[in-house]
Protein backbone atom coordinates (compact mmCIF):
# COMPACT_ATOMS: atom_id res chain seq x y z
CA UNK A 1 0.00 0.00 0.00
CA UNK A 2 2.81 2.23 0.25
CA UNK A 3 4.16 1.77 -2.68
CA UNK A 4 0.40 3.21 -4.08
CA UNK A 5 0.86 6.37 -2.54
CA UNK A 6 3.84 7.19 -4.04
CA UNK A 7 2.15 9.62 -6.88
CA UNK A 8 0.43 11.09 -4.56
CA UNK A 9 2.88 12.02 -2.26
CA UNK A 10 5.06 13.42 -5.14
CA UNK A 11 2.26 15.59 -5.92
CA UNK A 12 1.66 16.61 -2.79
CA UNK A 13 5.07 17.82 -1.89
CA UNK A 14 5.53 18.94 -5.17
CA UNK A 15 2.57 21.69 -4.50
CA UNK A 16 4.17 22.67 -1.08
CA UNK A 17 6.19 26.51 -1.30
CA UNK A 18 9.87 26.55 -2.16
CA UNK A 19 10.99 27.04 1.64
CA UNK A 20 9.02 23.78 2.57
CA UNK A 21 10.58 20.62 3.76
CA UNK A 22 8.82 17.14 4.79
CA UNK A 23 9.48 13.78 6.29
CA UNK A 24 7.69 10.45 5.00
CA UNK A 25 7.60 7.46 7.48
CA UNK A 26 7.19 4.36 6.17
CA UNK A 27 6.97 1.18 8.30
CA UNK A 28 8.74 -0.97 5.72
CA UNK A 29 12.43 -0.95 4.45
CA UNK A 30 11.95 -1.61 0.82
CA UNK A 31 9.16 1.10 0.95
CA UNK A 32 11.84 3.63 1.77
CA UNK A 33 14.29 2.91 -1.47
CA UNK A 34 11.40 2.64 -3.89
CA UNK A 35 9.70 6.33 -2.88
CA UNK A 36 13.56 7.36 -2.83
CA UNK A 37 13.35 6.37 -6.66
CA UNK A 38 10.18 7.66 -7.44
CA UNK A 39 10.89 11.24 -5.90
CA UNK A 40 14.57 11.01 -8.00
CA UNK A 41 12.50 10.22 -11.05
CA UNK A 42 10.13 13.41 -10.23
CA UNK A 43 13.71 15.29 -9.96
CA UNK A 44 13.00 15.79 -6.07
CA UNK A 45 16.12 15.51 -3.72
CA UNK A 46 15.65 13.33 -0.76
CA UNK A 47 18.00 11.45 1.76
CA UNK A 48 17.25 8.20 3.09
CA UNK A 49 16.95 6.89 7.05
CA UNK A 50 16.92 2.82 7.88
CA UNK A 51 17.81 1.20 10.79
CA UNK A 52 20.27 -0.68 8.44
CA UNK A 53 22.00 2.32 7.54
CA UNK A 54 25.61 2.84 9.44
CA UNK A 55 25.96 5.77 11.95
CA UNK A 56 27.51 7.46 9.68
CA UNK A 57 25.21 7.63 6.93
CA UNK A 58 22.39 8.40 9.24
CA UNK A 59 24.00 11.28 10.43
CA UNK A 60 25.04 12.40 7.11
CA UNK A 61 21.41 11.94 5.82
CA UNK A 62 20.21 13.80 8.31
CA UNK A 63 22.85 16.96 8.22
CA UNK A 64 22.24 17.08 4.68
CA UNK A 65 18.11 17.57 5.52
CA UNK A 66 18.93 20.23 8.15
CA UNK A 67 21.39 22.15 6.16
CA UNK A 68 20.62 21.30 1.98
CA UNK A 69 18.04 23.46 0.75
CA UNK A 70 17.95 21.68 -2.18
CA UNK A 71 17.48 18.55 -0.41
CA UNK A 72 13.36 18.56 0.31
CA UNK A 73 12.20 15.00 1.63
CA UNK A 74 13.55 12.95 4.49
CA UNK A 75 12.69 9.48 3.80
CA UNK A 76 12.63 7.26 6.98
CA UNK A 77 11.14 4.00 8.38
CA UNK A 78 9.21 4.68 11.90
CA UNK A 79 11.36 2.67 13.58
CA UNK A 80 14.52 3.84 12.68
CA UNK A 81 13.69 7.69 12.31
CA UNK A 82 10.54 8.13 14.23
CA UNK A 83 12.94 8.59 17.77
CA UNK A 84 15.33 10.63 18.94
CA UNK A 85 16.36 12.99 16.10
CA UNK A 86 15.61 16.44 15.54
CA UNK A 87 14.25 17.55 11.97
CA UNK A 88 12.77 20.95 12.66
CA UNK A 89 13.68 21.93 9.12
CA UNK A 90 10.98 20.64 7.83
CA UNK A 91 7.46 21.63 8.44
CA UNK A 92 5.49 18.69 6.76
CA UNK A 93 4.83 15.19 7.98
CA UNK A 94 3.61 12.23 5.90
CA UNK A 95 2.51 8.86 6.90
CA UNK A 96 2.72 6.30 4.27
CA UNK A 97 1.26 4.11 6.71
CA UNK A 98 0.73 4.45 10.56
CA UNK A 99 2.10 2.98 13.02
CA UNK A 100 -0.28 0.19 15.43
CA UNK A 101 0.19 1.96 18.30
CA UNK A 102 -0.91 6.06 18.88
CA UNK A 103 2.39 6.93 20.74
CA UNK A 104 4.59 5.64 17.89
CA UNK A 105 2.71 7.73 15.45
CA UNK A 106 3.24 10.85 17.98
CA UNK A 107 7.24 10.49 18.40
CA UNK A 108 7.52 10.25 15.22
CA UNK A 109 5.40 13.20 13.88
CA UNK A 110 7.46 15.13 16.70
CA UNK A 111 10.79 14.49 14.79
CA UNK A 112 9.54 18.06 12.99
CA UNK A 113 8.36 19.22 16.74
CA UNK A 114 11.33 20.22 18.99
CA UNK A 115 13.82 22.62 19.94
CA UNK A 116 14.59 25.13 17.00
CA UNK A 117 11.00 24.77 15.25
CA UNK A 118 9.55 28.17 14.18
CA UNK A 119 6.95 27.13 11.90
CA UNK A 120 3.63 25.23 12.43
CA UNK A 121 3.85 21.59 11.18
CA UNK A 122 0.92 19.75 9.22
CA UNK A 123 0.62 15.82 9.91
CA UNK A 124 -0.64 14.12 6.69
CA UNK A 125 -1.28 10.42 6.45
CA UNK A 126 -3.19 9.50 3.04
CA UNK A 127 -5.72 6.31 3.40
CA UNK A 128 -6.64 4.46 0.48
CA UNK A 129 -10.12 3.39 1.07
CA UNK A 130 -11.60 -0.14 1.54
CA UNK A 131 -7.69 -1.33 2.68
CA UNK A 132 -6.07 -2.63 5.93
CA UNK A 133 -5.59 2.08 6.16
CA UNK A 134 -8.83 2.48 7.29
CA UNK A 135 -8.50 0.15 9.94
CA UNK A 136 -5.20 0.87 11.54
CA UNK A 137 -6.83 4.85 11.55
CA UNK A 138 -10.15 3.15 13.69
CA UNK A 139 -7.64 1.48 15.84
CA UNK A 140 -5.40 4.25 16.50
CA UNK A 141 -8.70 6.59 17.32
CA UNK A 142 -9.85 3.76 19.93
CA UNK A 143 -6.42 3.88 21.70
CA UNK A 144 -6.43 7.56 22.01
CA UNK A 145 -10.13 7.56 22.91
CA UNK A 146 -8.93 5.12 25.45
CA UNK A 147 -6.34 7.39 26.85
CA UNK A 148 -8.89 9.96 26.81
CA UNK A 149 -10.75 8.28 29.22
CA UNK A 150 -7.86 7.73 31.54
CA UNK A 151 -6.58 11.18 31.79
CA UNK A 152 -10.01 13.18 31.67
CA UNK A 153 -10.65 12.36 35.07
CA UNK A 154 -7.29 12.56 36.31
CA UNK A 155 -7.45 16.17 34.65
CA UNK A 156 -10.16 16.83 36.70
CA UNK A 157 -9.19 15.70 40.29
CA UNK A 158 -6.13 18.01 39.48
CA UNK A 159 -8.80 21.01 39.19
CA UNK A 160 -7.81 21.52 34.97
CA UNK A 161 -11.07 22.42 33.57
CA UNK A 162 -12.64 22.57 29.69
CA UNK A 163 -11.13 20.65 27.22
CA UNK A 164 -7.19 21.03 27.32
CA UNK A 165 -6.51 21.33 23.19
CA UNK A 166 -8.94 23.96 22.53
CA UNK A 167 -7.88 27.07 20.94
CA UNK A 168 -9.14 30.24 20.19
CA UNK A 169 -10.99 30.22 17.04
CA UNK A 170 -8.51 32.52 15.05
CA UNK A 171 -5.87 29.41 15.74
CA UNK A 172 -8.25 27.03 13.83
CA UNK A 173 -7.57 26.41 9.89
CA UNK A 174 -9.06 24.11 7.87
CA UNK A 175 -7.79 22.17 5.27
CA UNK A 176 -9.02 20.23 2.30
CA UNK A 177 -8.90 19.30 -1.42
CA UNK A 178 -10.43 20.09 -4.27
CA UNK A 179 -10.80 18.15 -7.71
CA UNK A 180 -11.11 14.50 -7.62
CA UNK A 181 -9.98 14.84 -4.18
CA UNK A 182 -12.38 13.28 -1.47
CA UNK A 183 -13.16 16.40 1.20
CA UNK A 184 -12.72 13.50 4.14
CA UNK A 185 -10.10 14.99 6.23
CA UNK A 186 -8.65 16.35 10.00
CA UNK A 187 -5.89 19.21 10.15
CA UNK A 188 -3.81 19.62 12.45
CA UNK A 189 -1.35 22.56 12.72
CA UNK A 190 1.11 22.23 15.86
CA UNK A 191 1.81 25.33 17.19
CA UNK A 192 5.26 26.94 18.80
CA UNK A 193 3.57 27.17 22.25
CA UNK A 194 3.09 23.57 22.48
CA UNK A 195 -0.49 24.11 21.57
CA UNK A 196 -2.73 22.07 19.15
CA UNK A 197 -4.87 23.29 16.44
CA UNK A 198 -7.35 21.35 14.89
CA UNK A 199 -10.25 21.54 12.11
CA UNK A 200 -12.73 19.01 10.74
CA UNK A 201 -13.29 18.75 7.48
CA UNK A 202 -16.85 17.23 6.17
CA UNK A 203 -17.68 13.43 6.14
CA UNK A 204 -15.19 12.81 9.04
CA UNK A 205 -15.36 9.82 10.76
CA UNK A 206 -12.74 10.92 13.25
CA UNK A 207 -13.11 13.31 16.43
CA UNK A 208 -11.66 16.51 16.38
CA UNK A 209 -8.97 15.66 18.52
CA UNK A 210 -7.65 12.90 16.22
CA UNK A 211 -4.22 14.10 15.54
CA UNK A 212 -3.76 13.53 12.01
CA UNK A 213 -4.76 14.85 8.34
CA UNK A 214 -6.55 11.45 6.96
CA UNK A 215 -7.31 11.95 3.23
CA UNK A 216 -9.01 8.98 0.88
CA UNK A 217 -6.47 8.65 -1.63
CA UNK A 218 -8.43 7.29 -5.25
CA UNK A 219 -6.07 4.31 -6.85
CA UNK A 220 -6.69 3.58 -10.76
């Protein structure tokens, strides 16, 4: 399914302003060469992250991301690149698939997220419908709504009142597509404060604390 997404993706990032960087995790190895081809053929520069890769080609793939402007995707598998590094220069995040569990997902969307990040960062994970996609995403929303549940109350005893991600309304964009593009979607913008930002778009199955941008992606 990864492998599907690849146009996509390309077109996607393709459309994103010159100053725009972005990481794709994948949760397969051989996922990570072939959209390393595929961007190459679109004549978009990317470096490469694997938990195969030596120390020193990790490191060199990921000064070259921080420090090439010419260099525009950081390819990595969840595993490998999801933890422990810091790529605030870019300010896009795709999933070509998710991760099982919700905290995976969340240190790896967070590579973009720490110390040194001055622009918001937009989580995208395209879901091709009818496919194993759409039931990872219905997982991952039980687990959160699950943690939800745990934490609400413990919020409360604590004396934290209202509901901890809201925002003022002038924080709150909304995001969709146009075209062929299905308008099923959640955007979320992370903010410099620590904040989050997020907007529904129609037909969405998930809440509006769901953490991710999930768009039906149409396969020929």
């Amino acid at each position: 399914l990864e492998r599907l997404k690849a146009s996509w993706l390309i077109d996607t990032i393709t459309s994103l302003g010159d100053d725009d960087k972005s990481i794709i995790f994948c949760e397969y190895t051989e996922s990570v060469a072939y959209l390393a081809d595929e961007f190459a053929k679109a004549g978009i520069q990317t470096v490469t992250f694997t938990g195969s890769n030596s120390g020193t080609r990790k490191q060199k793939a990921i000064d070259t991301f921080m420090s090439d402007p010419a260099v525009k995707v950081f390819i990595g598998t969840t595993k490998a690149a999801g933890v422990g590094l810091n790529l605030v220069a870019a300010n896009h995040v795709f999933f070509a698939s998710l991760p099982w569990t919700a905290a995976a997902k969340r240190q790896a969307e967070d590579r973009a997220y720490r110390n040194g990040q001055k622009r918001a960062v937009t989580v995208l994970m395209p879901v091709i419908s009818g496919t194993i996609d759409e039931q990872v995403v219905l997982l991952l929303q039980h687990k959160e709504s699950i943690e939800q549940d745990l934490l609400d109350p413990a919020f409360g005893f604590l004396g934290i009142e209202g509901e901890l991600l809201a925002l003022d309304q002038s924080d709150r964009q909304f995001g969709g597509f146009r075209g062929n593009q299905p308008q099923r979607l959640v955007h979320r913008h992370r903010l410099r404060s620590g904040q989050h930002a997020f907007a529904c778009g129609e037909l969405g199955i998930l809440p509006h604390h769901e953490p991710f941008l999930a768009v039906l992606v149409p396969c020929a």
